[in-house]
PDB file of N, CA and C in Angstrom:
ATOM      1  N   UNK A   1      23.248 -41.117  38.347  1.00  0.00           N
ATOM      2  CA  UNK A   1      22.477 -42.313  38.660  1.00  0.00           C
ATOM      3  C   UNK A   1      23.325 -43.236  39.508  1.00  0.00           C
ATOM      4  N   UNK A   2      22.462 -43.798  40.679  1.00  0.00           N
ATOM      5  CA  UNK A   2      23.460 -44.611  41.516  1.00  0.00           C
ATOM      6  C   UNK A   2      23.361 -45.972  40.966  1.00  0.00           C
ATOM      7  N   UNK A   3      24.276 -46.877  41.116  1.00  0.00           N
ATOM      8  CA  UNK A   3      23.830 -48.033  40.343  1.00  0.00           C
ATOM      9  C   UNK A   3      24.335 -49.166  41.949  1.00  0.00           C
ATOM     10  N   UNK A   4      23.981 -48.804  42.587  1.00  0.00           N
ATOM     11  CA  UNK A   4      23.989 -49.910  43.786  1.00  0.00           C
ATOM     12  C   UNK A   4      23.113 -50.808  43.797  1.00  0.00           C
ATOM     13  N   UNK A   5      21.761 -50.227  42.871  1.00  0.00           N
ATOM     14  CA  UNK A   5      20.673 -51.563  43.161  1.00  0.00           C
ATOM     15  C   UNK A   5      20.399 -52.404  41.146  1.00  0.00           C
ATOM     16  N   UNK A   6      21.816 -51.769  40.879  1.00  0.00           N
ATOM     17  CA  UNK A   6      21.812 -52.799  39.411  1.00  0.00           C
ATOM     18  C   UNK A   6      21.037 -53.614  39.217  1.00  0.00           C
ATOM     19  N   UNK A   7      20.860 -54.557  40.631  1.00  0.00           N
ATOM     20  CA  UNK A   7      20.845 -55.789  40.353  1.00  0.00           C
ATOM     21  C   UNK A   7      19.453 -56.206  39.886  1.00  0.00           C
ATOM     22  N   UNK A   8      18.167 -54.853  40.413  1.00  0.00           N
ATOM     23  CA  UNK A   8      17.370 -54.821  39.707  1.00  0.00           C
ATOM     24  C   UNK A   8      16.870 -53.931  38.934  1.00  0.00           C
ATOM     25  N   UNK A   9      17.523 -53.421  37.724  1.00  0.00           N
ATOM     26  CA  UNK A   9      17.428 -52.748  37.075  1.00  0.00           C
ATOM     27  C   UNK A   9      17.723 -53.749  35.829  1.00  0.00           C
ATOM     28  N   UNK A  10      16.361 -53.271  34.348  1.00  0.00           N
ATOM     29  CA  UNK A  10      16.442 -53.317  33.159  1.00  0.00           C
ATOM     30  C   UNK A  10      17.693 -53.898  32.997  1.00  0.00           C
ATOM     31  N   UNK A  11      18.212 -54.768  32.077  1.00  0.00           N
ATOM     32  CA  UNK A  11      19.208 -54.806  31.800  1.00  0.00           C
ATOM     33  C   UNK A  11      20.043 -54.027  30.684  1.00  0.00           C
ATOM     34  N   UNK A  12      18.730 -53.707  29.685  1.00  0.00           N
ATOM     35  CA  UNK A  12      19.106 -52.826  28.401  1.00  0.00           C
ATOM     36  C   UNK A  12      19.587 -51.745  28.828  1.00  0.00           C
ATOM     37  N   UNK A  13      18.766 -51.083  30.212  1.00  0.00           N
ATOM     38  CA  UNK A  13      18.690 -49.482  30.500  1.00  0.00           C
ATOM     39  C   UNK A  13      20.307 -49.505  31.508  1.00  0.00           C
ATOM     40  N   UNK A  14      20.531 -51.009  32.375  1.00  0.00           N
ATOM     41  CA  UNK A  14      21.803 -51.072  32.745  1.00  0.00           C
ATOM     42  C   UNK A  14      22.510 -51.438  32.192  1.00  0.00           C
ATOM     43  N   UNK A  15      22.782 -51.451  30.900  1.00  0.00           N
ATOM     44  CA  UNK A  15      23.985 -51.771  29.547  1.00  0.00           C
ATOM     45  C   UNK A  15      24.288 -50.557  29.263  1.00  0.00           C
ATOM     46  N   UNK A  16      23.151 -49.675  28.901  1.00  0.00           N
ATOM     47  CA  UNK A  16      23.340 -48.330  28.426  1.00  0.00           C
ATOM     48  C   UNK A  16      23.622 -47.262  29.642  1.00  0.00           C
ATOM     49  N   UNK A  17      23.556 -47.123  31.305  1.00  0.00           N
ATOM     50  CA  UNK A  17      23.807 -46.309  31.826  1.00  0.00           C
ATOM     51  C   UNK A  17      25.531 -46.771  31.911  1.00  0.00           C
ATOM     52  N   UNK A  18      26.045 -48.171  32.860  1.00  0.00           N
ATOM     53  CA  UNK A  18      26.970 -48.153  32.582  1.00  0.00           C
ATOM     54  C   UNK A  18      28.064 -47.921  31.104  1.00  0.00           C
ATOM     55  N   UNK A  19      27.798 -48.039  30.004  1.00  0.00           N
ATOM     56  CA  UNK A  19      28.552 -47.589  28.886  1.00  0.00           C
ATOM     57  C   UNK A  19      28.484 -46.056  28.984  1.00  0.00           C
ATOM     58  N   UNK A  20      27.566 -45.216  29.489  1.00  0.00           N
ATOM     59  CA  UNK A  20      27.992 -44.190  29.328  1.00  0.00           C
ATOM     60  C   UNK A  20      28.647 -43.875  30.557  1.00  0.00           C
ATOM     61  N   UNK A  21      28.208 -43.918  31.693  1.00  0.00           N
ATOM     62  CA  UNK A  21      29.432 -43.814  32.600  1.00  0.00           C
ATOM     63  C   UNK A  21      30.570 -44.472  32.814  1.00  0.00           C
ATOM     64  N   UNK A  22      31.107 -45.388  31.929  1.00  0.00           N
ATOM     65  CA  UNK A  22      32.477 -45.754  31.669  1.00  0.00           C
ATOM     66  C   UNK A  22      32.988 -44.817  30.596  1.00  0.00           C
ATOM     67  N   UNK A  23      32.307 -44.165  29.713  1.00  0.00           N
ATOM     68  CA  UNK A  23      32.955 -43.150  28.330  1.00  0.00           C
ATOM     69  C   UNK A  23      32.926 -42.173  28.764  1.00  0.00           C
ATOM     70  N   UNK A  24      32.129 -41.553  29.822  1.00  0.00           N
ATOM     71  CA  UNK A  24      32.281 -40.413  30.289  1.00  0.00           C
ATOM     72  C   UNK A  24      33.217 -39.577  31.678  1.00  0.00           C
ATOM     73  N   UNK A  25      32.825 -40.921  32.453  1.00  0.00           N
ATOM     74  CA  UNK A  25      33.108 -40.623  34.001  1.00  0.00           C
ATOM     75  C   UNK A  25      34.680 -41.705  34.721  1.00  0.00           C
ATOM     76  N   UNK A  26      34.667 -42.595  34.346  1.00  0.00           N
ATOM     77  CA  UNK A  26      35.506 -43.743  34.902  1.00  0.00           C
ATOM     78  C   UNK A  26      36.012 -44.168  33.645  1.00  0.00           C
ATOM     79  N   UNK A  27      36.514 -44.318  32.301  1.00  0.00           N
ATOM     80  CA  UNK A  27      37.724 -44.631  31.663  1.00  0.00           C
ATOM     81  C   UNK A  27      37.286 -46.180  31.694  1.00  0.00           C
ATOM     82  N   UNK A  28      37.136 -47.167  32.653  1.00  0.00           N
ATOM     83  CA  UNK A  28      37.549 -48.350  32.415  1.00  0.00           C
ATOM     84  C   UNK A  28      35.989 -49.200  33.295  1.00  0.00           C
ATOM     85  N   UNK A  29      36.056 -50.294  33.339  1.00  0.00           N
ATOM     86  CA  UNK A  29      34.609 -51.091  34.129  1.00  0.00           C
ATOM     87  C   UNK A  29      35.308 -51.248  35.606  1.00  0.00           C
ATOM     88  N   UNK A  30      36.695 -51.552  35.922  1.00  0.00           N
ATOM     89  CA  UNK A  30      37.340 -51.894  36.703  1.00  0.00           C
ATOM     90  C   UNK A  30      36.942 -50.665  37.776  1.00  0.00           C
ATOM     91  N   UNK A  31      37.169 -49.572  37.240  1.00  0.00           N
ATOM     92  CA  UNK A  31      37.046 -48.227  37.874  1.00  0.00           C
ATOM     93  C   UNK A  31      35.369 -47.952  38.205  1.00  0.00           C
ATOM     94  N   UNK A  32      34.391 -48.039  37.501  1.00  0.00           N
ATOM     95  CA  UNK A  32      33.152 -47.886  37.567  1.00  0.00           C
ATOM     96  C   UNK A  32      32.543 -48.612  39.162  1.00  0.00           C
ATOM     97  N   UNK A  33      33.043 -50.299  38.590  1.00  0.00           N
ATOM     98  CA  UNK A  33      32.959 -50.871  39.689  1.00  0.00           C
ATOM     99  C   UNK A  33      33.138 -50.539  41.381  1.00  0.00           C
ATOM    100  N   UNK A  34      34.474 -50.393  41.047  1.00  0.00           N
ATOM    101  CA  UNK A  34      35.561 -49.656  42.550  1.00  0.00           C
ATOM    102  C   UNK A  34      34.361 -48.808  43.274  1.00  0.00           C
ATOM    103  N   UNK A  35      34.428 -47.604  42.219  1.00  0.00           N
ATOM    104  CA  UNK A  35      33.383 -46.159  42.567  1.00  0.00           C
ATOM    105  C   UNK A  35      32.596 -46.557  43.490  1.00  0.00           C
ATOM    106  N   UNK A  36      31.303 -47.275  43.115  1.00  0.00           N
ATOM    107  CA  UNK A  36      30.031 -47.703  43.268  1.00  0.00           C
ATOM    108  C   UNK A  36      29.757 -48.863  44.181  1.00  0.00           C
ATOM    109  N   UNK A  37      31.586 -49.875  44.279  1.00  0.00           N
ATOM    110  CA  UNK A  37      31.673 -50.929  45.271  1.00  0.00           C
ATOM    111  C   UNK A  37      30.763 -51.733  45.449  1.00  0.00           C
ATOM    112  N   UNK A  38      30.283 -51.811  43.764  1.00  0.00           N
ATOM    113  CA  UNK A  38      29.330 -53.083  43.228  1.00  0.00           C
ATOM    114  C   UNK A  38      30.505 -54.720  42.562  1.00  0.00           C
ATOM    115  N   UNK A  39      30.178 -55.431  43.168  1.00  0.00           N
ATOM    116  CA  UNK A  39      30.920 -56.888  42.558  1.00  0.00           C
ATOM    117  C   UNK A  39      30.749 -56.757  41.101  1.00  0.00           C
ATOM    118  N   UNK A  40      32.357 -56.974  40.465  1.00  0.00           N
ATOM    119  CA  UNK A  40      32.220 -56.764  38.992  1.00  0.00           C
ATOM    120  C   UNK A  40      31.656 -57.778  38.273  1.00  0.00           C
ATOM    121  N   UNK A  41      31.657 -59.042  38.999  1.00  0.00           N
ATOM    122  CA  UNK A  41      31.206 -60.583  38.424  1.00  0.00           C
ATOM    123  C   UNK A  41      30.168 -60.313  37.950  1.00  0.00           C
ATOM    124  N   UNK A  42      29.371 -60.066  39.371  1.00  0.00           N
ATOM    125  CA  UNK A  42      27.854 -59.839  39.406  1.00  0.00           C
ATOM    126  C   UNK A  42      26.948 -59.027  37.940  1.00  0.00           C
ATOM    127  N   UNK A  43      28.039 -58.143  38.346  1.00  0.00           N
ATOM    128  CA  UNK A  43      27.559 -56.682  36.980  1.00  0.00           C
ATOM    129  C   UNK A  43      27.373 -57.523  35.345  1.00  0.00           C
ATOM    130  N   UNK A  44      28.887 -57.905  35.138  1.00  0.00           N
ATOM    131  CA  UNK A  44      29.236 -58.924  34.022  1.00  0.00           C
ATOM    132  C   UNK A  44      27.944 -59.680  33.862  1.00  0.00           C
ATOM    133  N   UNK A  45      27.624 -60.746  34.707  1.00  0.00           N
ATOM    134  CA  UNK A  45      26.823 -61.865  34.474  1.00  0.00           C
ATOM    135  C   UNK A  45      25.746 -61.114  34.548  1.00  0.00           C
ATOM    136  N   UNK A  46      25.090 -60.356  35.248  1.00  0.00           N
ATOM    137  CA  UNK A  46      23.418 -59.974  34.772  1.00  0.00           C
ATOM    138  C   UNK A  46      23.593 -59.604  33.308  1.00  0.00           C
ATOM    139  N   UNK A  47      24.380 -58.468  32.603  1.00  0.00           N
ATOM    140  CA  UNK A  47      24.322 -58.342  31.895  1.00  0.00           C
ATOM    141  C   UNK A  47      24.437 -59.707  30.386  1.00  0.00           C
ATOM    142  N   UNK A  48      25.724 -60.298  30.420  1.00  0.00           N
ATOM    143  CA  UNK A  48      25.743 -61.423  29.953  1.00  0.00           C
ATOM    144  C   UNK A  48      24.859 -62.189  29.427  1.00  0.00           C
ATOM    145  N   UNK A  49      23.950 -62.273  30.692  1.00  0.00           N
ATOM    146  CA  UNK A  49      22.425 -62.984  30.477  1.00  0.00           C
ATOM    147  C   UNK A  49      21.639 -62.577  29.889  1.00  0.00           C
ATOM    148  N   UNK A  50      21.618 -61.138  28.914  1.00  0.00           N
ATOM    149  CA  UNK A  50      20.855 -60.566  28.614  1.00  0.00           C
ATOM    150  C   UNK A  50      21.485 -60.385  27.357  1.00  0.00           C
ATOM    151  N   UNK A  51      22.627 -60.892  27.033  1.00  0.00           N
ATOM    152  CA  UNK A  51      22.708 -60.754  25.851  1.00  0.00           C
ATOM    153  C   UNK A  51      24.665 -59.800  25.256  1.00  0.00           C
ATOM    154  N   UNK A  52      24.989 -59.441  26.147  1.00  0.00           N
ATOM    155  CA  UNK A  52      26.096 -58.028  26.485  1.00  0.00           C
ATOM    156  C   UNK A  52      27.062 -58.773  26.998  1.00  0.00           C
ATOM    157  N   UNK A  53      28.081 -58.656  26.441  1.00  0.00           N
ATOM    158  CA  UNK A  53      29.405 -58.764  26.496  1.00  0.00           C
ATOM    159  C   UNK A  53      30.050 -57.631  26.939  1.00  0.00           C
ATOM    160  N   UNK A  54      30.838 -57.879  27.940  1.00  0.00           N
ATOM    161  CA  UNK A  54      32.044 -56.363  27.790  1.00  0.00           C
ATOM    162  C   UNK A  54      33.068 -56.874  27.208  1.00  0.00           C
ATOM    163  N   UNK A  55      33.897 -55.942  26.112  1.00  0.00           N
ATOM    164  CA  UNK A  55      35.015 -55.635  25.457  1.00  0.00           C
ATOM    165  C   UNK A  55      35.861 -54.870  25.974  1.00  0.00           C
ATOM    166  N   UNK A  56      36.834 -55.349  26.427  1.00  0.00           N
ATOM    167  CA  UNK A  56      37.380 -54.512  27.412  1.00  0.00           C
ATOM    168  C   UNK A  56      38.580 -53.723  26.197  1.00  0.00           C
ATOM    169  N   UNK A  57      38.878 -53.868  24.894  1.00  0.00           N
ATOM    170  CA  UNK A  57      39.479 -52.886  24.161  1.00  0.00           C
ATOM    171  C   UNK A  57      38.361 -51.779  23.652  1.00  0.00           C
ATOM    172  N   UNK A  58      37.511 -52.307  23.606  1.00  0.00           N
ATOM    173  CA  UNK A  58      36.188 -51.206  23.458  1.00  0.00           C
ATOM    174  C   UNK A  58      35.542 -50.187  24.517  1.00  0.00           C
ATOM    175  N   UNK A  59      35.881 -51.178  25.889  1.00  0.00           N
ATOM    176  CA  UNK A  59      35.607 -50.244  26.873  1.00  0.00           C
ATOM    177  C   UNK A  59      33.905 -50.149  26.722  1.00  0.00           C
ATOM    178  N   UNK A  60      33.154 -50.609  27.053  1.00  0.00           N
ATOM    179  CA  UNK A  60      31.918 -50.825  26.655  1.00  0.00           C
ATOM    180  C   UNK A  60      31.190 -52.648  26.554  1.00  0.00           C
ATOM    181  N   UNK A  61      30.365 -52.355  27.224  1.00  0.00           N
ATOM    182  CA  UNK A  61      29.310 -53.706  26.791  1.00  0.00           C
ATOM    183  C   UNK A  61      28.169 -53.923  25.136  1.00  0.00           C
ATOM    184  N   UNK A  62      28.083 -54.957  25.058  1.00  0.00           N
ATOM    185  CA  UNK A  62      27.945 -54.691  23.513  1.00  0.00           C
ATOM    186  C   UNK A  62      27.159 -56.092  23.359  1.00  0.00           C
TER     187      UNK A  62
END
């Protein structure tokens, strides 16, 4: 799944694709980001707004 157009995508369904492609594919959000050469702010705060935190010892939004 490409996630270039995050910005309108679900937020639940973009909490849950990125967590699994950070546990599966990229190790970290820093890295996910890079990949995909989506602004990490951006990513953070839609999600945020919806409720999702990233934990960055968890590695995952939550």
């Amino acid at each position: 799944m490409n996630l270039s157009n995050f910005e309108k995508m679900d937020p639940v369904m973009l909490m849950s694709i990125v967590n699994m492609k950070i546990r599966d594919e990229f190790g970290d959000l820093d890295a996910l980001v890079k990949y995909y050469d989506i602004d990490k702010d951006t990513l953070v705060a839609k999600l945020a707004a919806a409720g999702f935190d990233y934990l960055p010892d968890a590695k995952q939004f939550r």
